[in-house]
Protein backbone atom coordinates (compact mmCIF):
# COMPACT_ATOMS: atom_id res chain seq x y z
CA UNK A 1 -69.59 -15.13 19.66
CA UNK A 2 -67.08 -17.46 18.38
CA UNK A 3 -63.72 -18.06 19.29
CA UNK A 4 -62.66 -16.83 16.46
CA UNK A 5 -64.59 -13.80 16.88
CA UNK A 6 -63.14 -13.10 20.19
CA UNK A 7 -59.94 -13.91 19.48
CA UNK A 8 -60.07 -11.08 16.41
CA UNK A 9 -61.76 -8.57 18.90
CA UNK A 10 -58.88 -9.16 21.23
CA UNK A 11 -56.36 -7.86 18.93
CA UNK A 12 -58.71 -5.20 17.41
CA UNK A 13 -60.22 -3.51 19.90
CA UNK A 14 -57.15 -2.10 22.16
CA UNK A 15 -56.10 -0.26 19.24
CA UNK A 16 -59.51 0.89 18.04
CA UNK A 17 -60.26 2.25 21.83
CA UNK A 18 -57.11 3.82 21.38
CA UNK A 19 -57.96 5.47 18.09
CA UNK A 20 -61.05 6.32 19.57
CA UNK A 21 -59.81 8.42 22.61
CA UNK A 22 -57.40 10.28 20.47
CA UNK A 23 -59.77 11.28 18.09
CA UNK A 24 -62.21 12.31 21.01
CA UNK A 25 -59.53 14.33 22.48
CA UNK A 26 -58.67 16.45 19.62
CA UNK A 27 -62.64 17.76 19.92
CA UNK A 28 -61.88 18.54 23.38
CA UNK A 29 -60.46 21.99 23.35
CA UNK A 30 -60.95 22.37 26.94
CA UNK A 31 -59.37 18.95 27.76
CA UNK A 32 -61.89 18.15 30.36
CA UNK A 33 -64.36 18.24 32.47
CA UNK A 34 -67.40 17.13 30.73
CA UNK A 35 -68.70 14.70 28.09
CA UNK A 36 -66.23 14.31 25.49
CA UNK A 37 -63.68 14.18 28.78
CA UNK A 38 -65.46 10.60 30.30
CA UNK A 39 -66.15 9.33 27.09
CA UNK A 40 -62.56 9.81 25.81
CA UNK A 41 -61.36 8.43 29.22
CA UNK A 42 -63.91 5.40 29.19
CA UNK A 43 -62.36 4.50 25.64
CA UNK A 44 -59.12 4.29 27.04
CA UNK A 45 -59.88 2.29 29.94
CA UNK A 46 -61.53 -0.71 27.67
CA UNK A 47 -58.09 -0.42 25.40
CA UNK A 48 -55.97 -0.89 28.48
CA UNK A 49 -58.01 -3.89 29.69
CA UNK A 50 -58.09 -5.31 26.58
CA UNK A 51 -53.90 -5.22 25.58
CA UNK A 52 -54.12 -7.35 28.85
CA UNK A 53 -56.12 -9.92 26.89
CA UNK A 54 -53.34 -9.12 23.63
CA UNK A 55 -50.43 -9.90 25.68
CA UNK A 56 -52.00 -12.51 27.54
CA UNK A 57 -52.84 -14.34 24.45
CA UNK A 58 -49.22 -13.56 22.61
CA UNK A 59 -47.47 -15.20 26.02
CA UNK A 60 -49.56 -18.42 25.13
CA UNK A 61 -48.57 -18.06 21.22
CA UNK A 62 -44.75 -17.52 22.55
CA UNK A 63 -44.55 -20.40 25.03
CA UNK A 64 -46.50 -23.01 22.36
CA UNK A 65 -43.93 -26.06 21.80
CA UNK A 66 -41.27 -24.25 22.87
CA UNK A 67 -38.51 -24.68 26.34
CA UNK A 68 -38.57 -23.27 29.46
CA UNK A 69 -36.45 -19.79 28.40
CA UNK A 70 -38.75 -19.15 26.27
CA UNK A 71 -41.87 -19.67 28.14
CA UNK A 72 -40.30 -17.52 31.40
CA UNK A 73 -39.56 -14.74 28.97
CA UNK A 74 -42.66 -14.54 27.35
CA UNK A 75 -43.73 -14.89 31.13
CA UNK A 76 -41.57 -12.37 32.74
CA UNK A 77 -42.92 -9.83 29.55
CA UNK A 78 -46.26 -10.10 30.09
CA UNK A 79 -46.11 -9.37 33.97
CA UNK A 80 -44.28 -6.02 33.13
CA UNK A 81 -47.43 -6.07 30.56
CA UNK A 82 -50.36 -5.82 33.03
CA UNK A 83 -48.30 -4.12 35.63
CA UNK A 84 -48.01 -1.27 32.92
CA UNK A 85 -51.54 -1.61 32.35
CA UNK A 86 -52.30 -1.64 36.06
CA UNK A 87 -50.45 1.80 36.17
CA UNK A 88 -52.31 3.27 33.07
CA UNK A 89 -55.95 2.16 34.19
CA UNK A 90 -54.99 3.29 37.51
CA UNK A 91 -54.43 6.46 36.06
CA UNK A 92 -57.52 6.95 33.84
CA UNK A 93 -59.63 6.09 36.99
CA UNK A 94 -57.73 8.85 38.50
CA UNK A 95 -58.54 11.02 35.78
CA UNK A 96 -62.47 10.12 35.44
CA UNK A 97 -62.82 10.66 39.11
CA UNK A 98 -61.42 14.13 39.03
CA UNK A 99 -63.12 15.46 35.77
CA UNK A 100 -66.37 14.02 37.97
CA UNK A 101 -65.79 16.28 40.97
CA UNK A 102 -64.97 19.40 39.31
CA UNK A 103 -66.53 21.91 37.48
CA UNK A 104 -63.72 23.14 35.22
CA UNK A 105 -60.11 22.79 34.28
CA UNK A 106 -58.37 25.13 37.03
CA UNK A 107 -60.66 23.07 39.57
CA UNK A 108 -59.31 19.96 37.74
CA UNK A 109 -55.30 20.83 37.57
CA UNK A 110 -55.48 21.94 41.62
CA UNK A 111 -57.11 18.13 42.03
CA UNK A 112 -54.56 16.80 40.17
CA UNK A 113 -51.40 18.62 41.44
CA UNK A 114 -52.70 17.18 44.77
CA UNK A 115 -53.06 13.80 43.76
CA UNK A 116 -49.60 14.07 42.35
CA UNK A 117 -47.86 15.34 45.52
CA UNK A 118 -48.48 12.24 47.35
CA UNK A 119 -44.88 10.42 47.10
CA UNK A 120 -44.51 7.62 44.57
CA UNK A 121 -47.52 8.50 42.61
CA UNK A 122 -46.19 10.02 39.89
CA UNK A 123 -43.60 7.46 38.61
CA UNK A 124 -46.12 4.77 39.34
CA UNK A 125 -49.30 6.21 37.74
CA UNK A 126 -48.19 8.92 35.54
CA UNK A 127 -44.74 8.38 34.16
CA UNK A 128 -42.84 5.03 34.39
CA UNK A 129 -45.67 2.70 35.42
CA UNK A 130 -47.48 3.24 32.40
CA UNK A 131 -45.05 2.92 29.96
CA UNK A 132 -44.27 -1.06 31.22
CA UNK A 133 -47.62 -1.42 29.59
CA UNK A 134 -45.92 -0.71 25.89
CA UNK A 135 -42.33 -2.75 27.07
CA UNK A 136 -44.03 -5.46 27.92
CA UNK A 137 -45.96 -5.23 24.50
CA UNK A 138 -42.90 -4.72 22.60
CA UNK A 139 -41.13 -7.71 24.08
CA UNK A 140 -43.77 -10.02 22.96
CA UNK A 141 -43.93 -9.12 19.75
CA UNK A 142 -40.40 -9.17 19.80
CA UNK A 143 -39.97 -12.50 20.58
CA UNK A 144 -42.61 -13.90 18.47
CA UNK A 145 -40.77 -11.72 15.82
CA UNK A 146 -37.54 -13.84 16.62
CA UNK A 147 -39.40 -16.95 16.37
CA UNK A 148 -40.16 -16.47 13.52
CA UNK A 149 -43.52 -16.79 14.39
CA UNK A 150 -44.61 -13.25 12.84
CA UNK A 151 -42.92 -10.55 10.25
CA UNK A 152 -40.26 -8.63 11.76
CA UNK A 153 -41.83 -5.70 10.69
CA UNK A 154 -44.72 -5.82 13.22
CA UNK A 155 -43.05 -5.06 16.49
CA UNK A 156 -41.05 -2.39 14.73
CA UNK A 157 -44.51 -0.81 13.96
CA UNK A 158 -45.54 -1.60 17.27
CA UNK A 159 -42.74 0.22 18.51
CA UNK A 160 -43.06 3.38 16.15
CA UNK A 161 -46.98 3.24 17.27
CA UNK A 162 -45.88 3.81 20.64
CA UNK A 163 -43.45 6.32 19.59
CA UNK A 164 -45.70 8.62 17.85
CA UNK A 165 -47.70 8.48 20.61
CA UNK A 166 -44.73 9.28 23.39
CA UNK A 167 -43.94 12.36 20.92
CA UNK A 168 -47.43 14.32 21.46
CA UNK A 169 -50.78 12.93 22.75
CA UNK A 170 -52.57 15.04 19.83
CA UNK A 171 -50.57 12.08 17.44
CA UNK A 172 -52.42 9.26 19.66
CA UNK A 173 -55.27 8.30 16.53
CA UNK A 174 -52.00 7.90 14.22
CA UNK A 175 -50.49 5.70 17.17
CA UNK A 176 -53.15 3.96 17.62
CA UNK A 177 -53.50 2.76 13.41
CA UNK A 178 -49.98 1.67 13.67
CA UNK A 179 -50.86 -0.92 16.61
CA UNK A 180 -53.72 -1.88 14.83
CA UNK A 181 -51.72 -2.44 11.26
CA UNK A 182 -49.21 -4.85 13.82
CA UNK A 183 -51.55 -6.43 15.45
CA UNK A 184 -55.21 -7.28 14.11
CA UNK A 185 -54.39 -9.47 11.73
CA UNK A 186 -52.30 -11.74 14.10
CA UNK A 187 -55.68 -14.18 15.06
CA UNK A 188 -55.08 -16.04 12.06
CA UNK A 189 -51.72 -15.79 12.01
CA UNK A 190 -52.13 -17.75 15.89
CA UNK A 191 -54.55 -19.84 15.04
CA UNK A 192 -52.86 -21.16 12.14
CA UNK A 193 -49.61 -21.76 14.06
CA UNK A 194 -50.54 -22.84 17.14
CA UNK A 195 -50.72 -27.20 17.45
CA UNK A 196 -54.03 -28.41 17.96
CA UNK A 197 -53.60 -29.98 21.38
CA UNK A 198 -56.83 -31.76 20.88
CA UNK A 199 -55.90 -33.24 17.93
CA UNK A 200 -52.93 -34.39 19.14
CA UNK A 201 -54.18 -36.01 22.03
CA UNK A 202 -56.46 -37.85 19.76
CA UNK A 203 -53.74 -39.39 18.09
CA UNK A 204 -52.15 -40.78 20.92
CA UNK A 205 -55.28 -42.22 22.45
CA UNK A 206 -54.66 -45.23 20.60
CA UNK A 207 -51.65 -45.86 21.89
CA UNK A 208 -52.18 -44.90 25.32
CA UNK A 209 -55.13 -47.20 26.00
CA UNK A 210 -55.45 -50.70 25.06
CA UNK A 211 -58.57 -51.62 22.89
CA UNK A 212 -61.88 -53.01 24.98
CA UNK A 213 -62.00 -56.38 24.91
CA UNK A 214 -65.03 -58.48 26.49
CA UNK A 215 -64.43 -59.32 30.43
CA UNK A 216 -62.65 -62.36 31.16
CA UNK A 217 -61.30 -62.79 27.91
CA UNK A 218 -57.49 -62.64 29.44
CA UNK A 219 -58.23 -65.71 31.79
């Protein structure tokens, strides 16, 4: 696979995953245990882990040629980022363990209110933790956005992706098209803005080192 290749992936396949679990959800009348319950819930774990590798990759596109500010913001963003995604992989383990251990949904809700009850859990796995996933996410692309580095309109899709989403989890296919409209097509967009480091050190290497000349020569 290319770099290329990977880089599109990147961008591609968190909202795809997302798309996917939505979709798989909506079959699920029962919402869990079973199949359609792990599959839905394996989806979502690869699009958590891979908005990592989306924010990961927009805090290098943010930071390019550009001042300290901007590189600690772009920074301070995409820890909020992972931590978010921390919280919501956390949480789909959480939820692939239970659907595992019980047979059906009143077995599942009694595992979960239990899980719950523990102190702290909640806001960190199941309400605010989460949702730093999607800040961090918007902050990015709202910087880059700024810079002038992509269309304004992107992070203001990005944010009504998350929105429709926030509104009802049965909208979560329809959230997950809007992140992919924002975001896929941004691998070109980076490549094409990004310096080529390389090729600027190639420049300079003629200038930096003095041209070979035969040994003793300077004597």
């Amino acid at each position: 696979m290319t770099n290329t290749t990977r880089q599109w992936a990147s961008y591609t396949a968190g909202p795809l995953c997302m798309t996917l679990y939505g979709v798989i959800r909506l079959t699920d009348a029962d919402h869990g245990p079973g199949l359609s319950w792990s599959l839905g819930h394996l989806a979502l774990l690869v699009s958590v882990s891979a908005f990592v590798t989306v924010m990961w990759r927009l805090r290098r596109w943010a930071g390019a040629g550009r001042g300290p500010v901007a590189r600690r913001f772009a920074g301070t963003a995409t820890v909020v980022g992972v931590l978010g995604a921390a919280a919501a992989a956390a949480q789909t383990v959480i939820d692939l363990v239970i659907g595992f251990l019980c047979a059906d949904r009143g077995a599942m809700d009694v595992l979960f209110e239990e899980v719950r009850s523990h102190p702290g859990v909640t806001p960190a796995v199941y309400t605010v933790g989460p949702s730093l996933l999607y800040v961090g996410l918007v902050l990015l692309t709202a910087q880059l956005a700024a810079m002038r580095r992509i269309e304004v309109w992107r992070p203001l899709v990005v944010v009504a992706g998350i929105a429709v989403a926030a509104v009802s989890l049965d909208l979560l296919p329809l959230g997950g098209l809007l992140l992919l409209l924002a975001l896929a097509p941004l691998d070109r967009r980076q490549r094409l803005s990004i310096p080529d480091a390389g090729r600027e050190r190639r420049h300079e290497l003629p200038h930096a080192a003095p041209a070979h000349r035969p040994a003793g020569s300077d004597r």
